[in-house]
Protein backbone atom coordinates (compact mmCIF):
# COMPACT_ATOMS: atom_id res chain seq x y z
CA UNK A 1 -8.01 2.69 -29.60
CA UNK A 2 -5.51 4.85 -27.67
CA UNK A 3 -3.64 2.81 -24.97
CA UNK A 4 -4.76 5.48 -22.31
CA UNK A 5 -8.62 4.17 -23.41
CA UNK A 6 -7.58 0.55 -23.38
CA UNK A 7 -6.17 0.77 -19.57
CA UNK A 8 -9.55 2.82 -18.26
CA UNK A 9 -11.76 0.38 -19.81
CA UNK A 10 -9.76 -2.50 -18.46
CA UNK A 11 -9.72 -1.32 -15.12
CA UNK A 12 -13.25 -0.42 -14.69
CA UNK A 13 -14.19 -3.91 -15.67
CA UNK A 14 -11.62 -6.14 -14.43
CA UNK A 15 -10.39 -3.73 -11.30
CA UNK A 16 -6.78 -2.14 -11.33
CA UNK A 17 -4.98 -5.07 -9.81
CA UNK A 18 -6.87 -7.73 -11.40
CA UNK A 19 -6.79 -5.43 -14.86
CA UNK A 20 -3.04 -5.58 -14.67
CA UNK A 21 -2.70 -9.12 -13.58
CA UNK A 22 -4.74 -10.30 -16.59
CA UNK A 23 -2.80 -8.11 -18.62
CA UNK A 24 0.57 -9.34 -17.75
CA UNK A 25 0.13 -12.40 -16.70
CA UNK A 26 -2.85 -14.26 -18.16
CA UNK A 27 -2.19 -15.93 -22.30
CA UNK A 28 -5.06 -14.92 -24.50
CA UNK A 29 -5.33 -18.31 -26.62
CA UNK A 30 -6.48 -16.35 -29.51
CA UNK A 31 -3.69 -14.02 -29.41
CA UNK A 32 -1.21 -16.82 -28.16
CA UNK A 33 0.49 -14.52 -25.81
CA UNK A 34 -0.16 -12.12 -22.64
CA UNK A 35 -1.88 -8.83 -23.88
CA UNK A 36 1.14 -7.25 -23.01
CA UNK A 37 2.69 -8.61 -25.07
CA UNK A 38 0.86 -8.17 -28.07
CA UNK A 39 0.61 -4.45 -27.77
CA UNK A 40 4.00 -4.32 -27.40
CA UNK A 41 4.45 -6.61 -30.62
CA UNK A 42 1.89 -4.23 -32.71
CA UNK A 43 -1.57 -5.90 -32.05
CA UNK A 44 -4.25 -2.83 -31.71
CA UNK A 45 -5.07 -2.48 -28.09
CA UNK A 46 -8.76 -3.02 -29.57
CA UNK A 47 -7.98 -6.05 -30.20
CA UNK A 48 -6.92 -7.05 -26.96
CA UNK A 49 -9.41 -5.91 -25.21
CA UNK A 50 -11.76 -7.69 -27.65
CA UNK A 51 -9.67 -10.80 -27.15
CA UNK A 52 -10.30 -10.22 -22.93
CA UNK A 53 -14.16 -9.49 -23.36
CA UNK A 54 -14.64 -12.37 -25.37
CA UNK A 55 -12.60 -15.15 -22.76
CA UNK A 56 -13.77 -13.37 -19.58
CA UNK A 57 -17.47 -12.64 -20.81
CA UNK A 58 -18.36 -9.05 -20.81
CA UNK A 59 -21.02 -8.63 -22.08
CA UNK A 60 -20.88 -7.13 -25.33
CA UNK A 61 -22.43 -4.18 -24.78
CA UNK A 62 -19.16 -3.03 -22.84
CA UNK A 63 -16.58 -3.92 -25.72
């Protein structure tokens, strides 16, 4: 998933300041760090937005 793709989907569900908040500032236990932060450290932003859906329940017809 391109990063562009990541940030749309995040903001359409979450909302752009709550998007980035959660994105920031919120630790995903099963990443054991901010989703920042694990792009930035190589983790597929797939998998962080998997990691979100699943903590936050979207349904997973949106993943």
């Amino acid at each position: 998933m391109r990063l562009t793709e990541f940030q749309e989907l995040l903001h359409t569900e979450f909302g752009v300041s709550r998007g980035d908040t959660l994105l920031t500032d919120h630790v995903i236990p099963s990443l054991g760090r901010t989703g920042a932060a694990a792009i930035e450290a190589g983790t597929d932003p797939r998998d962080v937005w998997r990691a979100l859906c699943a903590e936050f329940d979207v349904p997973q017809a949106r993943w």
